[in-house]
PDB file of N, CA and C in Angstrom:
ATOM      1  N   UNK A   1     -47.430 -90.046 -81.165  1.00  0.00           N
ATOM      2  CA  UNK A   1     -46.137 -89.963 -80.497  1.00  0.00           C
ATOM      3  C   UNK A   1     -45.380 -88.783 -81.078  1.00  0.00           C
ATOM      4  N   UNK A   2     -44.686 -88.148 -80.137  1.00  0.00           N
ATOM      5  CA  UNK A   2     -43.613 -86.768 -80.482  1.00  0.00           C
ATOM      6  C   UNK A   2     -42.703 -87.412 -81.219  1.00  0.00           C
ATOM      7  N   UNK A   3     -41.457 -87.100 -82.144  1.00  0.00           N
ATOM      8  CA  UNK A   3     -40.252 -87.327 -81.957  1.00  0.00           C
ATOM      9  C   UNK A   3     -39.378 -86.689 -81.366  1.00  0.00           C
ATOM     10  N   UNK A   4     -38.440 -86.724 -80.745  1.00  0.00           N
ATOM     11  CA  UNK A   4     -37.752 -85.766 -80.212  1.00  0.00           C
ATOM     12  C   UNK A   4     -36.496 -86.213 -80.128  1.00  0.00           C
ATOM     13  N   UNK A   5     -35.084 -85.125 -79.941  1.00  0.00           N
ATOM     14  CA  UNK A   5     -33.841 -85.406 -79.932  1.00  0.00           C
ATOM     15  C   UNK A   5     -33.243 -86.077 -78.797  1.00  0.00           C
ATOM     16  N   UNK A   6     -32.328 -87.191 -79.018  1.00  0.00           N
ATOM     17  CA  UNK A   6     -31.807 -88.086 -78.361  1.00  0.00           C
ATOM     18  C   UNK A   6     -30.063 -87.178 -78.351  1.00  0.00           C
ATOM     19  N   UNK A   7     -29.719 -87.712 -77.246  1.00  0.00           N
ATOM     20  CA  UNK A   7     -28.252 -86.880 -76.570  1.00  0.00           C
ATOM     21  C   UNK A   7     -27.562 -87.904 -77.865  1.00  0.00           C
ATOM     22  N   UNK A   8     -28.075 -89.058 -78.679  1.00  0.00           N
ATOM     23  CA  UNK A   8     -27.055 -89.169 -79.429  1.00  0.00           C
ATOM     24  C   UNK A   8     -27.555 -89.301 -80.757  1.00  0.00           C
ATOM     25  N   UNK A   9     -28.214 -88.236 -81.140  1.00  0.00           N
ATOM     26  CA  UNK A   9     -28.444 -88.272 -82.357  1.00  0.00           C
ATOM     27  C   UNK A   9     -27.377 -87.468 -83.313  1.00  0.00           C
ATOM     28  N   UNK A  10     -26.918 -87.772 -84.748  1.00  0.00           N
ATOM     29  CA  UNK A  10     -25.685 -87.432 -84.881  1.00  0.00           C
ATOM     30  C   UNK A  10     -26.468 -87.115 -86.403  1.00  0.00           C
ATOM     31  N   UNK A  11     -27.648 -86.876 -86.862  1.00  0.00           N
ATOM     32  CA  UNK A  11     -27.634 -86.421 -88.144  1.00  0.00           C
ATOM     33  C   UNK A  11     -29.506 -86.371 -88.824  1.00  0.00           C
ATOM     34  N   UNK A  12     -29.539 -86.062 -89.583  1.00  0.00           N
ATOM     35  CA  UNK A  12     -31.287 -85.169 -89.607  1.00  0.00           C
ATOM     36  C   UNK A  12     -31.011 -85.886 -90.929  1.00  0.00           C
ATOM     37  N   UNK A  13     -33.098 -86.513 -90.736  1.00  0.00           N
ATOM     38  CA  UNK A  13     -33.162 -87.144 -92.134  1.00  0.00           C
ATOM     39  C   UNK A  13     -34.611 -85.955 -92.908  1.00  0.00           C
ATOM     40  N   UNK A  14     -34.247 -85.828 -94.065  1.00  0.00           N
ATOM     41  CA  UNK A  14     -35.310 -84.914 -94.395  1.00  0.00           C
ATOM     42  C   UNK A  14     -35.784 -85.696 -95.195  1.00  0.00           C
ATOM     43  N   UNK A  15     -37.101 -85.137 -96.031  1.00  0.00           N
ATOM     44  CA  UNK A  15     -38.237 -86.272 -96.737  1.00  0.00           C
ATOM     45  C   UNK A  15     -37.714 -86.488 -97.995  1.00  0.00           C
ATOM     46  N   UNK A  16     -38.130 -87.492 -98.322  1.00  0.00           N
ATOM     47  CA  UNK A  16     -37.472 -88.471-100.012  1.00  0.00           C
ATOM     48  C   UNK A  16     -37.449 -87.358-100.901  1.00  0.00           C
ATOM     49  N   UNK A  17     -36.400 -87.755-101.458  1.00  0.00           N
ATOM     50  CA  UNK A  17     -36.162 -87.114-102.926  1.00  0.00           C
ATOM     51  C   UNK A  17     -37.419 -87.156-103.684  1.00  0.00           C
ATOM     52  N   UNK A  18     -38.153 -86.200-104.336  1.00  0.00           N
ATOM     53  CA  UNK A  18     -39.454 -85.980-104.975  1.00  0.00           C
ATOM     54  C   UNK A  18     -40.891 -86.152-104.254  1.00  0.00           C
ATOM     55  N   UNK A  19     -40.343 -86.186-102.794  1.00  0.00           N
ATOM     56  CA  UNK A  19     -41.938 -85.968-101.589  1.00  0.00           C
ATOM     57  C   UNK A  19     -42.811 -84.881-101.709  1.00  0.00           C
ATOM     58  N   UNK A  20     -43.948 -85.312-101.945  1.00  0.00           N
ATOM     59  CA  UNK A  20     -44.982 -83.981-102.164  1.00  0.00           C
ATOM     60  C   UNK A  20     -45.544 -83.432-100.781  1.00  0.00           C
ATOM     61  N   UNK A  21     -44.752 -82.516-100.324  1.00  0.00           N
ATOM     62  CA  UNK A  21     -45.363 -81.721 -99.199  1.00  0.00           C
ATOM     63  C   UNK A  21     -46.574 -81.240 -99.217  1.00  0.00           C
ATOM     64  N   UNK A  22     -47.233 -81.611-100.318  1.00  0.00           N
ATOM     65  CA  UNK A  22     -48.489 -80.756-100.224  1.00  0.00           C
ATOM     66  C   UNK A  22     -49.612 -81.986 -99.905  1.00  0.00           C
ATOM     67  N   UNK A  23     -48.666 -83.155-100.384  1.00  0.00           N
ATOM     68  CA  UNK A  23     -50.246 -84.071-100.229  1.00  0.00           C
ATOM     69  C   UNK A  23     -50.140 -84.816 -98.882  1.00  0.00           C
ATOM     70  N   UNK A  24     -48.673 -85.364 -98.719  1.00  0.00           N
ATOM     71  CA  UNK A  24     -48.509 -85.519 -97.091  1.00  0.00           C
ATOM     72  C   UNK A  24     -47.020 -85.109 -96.331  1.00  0.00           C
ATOM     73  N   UNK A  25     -47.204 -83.737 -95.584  1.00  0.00           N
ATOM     74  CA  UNK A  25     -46.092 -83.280 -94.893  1.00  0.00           C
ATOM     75  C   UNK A  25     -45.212 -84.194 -94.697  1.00  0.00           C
ATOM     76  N   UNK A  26     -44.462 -84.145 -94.324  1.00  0.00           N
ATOM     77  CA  UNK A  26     -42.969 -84.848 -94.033  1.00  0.00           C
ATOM     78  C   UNK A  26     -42.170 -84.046 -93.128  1.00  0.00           C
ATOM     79  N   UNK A  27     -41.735 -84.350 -92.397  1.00  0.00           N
ATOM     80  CA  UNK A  27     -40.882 -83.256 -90.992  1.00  0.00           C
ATOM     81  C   UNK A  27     -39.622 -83.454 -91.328  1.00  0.00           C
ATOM     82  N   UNK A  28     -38.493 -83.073 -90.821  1.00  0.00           N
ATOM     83  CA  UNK A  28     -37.081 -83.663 -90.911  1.00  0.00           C
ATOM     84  C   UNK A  28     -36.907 -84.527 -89.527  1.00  0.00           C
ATOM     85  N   UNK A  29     -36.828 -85.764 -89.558  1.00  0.00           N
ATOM     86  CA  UNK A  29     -36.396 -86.362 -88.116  1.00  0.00           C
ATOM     87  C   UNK A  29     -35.141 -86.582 -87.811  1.00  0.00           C
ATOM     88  N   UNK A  30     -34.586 -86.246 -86.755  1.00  0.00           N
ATOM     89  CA  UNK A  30     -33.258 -86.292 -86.013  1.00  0.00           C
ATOM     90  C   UNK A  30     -33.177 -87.751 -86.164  1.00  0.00           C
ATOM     91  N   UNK A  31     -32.142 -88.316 -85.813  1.00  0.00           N
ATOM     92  CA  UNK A  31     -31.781 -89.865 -85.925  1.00  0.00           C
ATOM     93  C   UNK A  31     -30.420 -89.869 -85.209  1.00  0.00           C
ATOM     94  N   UNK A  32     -29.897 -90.970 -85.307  1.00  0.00           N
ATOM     95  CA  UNK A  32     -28.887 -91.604 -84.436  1.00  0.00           C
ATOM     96  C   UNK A  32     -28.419 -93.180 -85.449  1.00  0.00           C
ATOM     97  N   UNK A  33     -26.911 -92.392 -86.631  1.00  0.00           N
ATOM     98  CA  UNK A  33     -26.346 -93.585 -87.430  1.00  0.00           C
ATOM     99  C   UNK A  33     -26.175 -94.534 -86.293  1.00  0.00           C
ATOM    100  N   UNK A  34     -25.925 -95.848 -86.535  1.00  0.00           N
ATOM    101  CA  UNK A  34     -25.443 -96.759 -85.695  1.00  0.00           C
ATOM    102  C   UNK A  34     -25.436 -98.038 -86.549  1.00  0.00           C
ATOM    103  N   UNK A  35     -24.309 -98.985 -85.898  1.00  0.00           N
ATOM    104  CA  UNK A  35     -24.172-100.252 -86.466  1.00  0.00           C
ATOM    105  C   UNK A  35     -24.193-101.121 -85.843  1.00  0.00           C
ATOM    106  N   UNK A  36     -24.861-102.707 -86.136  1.00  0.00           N
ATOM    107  CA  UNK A  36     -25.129-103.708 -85.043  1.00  0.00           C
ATOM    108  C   UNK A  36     -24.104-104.510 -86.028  1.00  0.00           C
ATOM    109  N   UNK A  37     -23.300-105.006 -85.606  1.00  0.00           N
ATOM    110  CA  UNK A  37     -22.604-105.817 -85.859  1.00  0.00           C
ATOM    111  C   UNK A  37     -22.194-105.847 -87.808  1.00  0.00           C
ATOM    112  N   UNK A  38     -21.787-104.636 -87.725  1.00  0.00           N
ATOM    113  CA  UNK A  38     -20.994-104.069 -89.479  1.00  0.00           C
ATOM    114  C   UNK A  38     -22.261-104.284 -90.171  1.00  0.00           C
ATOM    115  N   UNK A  39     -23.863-103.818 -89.351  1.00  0.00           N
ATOM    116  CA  UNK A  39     -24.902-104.159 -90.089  1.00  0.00           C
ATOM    117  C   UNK A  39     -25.491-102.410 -89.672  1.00  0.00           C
ATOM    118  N   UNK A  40     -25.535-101.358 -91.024  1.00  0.00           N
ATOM    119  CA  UNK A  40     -26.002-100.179 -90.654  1.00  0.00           C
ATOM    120  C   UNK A  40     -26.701-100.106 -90.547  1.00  0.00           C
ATOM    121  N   UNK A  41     -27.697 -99.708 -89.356  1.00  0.00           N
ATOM    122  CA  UNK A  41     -28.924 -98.921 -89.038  1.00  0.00           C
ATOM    123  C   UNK A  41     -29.103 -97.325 -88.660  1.00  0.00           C
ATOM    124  N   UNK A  42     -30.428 -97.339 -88.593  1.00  0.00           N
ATOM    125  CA  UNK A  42     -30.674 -95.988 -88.370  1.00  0.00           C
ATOM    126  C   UNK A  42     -31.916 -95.718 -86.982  1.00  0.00           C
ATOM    127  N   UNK A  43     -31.282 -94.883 -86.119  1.00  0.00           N
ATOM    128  CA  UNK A  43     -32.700 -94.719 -85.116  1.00  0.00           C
ATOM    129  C   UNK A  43     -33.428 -93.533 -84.945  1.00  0.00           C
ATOM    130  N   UNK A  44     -34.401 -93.453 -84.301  1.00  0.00           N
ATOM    131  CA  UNK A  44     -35.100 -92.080 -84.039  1.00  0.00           C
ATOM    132  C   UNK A  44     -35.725 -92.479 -82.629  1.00  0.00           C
ATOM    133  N   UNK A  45     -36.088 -91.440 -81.724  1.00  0.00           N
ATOM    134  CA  UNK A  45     -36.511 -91.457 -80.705  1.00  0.00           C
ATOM    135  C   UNK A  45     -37.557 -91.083 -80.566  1.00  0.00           C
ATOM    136  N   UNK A  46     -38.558 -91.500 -79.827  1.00  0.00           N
ATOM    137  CA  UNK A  46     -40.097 -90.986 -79.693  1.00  0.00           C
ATOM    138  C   UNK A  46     -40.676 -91.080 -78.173  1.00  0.00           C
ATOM    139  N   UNK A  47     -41.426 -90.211 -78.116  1.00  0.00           N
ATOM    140  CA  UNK A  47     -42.052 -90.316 -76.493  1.00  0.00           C
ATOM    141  C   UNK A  47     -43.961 -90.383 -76.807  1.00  0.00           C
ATOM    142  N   UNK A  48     -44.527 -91.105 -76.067  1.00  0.00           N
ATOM    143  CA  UNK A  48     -45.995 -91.056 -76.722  1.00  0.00           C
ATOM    144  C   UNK A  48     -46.492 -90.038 -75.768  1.00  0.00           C
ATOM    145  N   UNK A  49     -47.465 -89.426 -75.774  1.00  0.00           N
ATOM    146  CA  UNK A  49     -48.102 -88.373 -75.254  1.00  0.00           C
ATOM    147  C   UNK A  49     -48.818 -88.872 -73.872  1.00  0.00           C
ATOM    148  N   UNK A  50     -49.353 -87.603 -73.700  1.00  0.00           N
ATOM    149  CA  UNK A  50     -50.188 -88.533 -71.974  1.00  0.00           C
ATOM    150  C   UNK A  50     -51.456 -89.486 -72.722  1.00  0.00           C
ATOM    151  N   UNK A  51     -51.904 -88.912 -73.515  1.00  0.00           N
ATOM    152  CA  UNK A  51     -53.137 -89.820 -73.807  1.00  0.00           C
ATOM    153  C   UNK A  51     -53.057 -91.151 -74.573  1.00  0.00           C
ATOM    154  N   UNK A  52     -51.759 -91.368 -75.202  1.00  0.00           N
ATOM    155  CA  UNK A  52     -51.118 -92.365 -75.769  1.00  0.00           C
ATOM    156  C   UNK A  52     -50.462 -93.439 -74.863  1.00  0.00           C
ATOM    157  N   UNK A  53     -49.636 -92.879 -73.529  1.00  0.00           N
ATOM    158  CA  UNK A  53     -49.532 -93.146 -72.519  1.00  0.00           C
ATOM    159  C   UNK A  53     -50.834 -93.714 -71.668  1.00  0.00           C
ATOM    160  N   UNK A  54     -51.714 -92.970 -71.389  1.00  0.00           N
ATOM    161  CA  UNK A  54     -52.733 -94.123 -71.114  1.00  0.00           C
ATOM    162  C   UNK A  54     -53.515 -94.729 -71.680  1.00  0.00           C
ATOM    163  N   UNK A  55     -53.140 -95.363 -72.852  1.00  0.00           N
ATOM    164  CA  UNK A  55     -53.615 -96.057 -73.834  1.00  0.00           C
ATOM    165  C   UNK A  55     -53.029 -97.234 -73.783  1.00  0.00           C
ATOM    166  N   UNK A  56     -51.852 -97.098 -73.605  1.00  0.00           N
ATOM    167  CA  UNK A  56     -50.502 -98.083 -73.325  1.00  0.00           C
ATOM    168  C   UNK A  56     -50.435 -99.140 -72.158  1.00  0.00           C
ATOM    169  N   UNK A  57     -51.138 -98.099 -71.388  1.00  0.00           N
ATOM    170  CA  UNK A  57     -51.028 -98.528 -69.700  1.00  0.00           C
ATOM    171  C   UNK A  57     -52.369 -99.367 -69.771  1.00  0.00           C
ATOM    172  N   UNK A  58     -53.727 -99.123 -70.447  1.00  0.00           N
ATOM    173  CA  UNK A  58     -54.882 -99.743 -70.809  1.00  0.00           C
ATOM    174  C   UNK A  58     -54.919-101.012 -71.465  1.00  0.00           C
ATOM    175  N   UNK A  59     -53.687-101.178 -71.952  1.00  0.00           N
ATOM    176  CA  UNK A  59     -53.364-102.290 -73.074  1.00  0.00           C
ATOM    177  C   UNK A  59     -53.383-101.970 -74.700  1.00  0.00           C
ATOM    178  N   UNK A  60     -53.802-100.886 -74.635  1.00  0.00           N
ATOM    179  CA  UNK A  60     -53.205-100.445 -76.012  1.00  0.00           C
ATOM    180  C   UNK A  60     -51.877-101.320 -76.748  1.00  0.00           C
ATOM    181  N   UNK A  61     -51.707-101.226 -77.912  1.00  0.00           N
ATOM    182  CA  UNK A  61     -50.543-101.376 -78.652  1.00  0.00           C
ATOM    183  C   UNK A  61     -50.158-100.271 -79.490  1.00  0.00           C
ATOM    184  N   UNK A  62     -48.753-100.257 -79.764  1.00  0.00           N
ATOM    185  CA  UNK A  62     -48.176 -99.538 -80.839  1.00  0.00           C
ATOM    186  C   UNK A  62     -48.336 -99.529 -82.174  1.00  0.00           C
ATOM    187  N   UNK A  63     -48.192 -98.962 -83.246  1.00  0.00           N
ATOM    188  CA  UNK A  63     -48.681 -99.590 -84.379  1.00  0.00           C
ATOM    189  C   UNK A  63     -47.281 -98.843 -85.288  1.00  0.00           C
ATOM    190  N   UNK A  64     -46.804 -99.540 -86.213  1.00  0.00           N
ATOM    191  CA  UNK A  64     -45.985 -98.801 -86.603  1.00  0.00           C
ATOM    192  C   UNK A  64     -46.258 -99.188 -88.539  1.00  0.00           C
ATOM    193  N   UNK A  65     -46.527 -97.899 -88.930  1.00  0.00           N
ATOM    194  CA  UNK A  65     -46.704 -97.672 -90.284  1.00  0.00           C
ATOM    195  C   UNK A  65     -45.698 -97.579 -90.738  1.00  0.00           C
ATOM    196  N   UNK A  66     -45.971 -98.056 -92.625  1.00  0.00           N
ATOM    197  CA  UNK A  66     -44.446 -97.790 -93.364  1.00  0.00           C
ATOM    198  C   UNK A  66     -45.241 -97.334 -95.008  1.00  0.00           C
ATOM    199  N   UNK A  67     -44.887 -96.270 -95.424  1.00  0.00           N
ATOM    200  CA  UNK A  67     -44.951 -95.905 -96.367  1.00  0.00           C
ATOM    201  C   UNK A  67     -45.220 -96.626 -97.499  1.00  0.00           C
ATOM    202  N   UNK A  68     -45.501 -97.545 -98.321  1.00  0.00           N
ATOM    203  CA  UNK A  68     -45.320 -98.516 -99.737  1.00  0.00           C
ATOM    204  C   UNK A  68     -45.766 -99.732 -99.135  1.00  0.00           C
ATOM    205  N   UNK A  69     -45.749-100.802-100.248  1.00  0.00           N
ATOM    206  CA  UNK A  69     -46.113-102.055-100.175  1.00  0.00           C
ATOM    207  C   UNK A  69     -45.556-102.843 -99.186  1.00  0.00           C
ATOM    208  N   UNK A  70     -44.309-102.720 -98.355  1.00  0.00           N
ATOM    209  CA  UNK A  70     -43.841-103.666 -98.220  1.00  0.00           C
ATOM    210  C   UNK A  70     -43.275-103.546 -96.850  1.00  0.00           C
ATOM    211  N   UNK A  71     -42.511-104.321 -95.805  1.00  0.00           N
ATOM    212  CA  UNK A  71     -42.245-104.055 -94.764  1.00  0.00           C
ATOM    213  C   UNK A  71     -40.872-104.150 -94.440  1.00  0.00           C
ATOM    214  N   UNK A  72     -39.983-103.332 -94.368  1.00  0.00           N
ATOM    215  CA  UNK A  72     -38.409-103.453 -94.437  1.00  0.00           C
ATOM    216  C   UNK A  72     -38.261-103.616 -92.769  1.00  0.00           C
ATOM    217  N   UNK A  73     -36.932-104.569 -92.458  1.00  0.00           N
ATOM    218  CA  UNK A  73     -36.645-104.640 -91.522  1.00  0.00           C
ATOM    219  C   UNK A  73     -36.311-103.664 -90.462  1.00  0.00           C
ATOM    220  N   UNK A  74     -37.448-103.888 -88.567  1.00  0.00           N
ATOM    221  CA  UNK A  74     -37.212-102.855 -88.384  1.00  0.00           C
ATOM    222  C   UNK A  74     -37.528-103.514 -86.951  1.00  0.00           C
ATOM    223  N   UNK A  75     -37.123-102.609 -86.084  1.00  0.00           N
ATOM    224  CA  UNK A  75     -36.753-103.126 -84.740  1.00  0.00           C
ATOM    225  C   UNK A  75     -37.936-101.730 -83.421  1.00  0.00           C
ATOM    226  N   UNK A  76     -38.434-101.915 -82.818  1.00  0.00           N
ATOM    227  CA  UNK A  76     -39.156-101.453 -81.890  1.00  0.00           C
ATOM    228  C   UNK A  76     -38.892-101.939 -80.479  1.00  0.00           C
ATOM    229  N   UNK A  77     -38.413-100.701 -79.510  1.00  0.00           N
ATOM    230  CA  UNK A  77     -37.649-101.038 -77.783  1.00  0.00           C
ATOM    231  C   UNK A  77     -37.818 -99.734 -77.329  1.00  0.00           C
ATOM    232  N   UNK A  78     -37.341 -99.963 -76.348  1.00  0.00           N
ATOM    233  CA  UNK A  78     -37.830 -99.094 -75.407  1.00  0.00           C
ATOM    234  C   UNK A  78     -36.041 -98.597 -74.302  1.00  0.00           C
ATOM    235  N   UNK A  79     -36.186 -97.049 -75.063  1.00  0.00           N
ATOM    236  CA  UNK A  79     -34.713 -96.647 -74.435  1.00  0.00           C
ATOM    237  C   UNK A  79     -34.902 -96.275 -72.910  1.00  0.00           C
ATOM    238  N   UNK A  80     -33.973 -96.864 -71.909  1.00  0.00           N
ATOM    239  CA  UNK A  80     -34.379 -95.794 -70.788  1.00  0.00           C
ATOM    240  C   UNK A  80     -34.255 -94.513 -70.779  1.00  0.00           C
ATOM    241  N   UNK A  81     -34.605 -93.810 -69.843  1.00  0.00           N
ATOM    242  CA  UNK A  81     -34.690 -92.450 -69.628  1.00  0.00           C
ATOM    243  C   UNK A  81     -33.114 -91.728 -69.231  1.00  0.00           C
TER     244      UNK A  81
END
């Protein structure tokens, strides 16, 4: 999947304090602060490719990786266009 900028993204996250670019790149991703109920989150926008796209349409699933041991709370939807 691309990431790409959302009409409301309001601020760029760049890679962790002490990230080794050399062993795995890190991009800066655009994001979008936001709060659900005085509860801060953070979003990013993504579009999957054509071949990801018909992967999807095949029954594919999404898979969403997280860096470290553990799985922090996190939410996956689908913005309209």
């Amino acid at each position: 999947m691309n990431q790409h900028q959302h009409p409301s993204n309001n601020d760029v996250l760049g890679a962790p304090k002490g990230w080794d670019q050399d062993e795995v790149p890190c991009r800066a991703l655009p994001i979008t602060r936001v709060s659900y109920d005085g509860i801060a989150a953070v979003m990013s926008y993504w579009k999957p490719t054509a071949d990801e796209l018909a992967m999807l349409n095949a029954g594919g699933s999404v898979a969403l990786s997280i860096i470290g041991t553990t799985m922090p709370p996190v939410m996956l939807a689908v913005d309209p266009a």
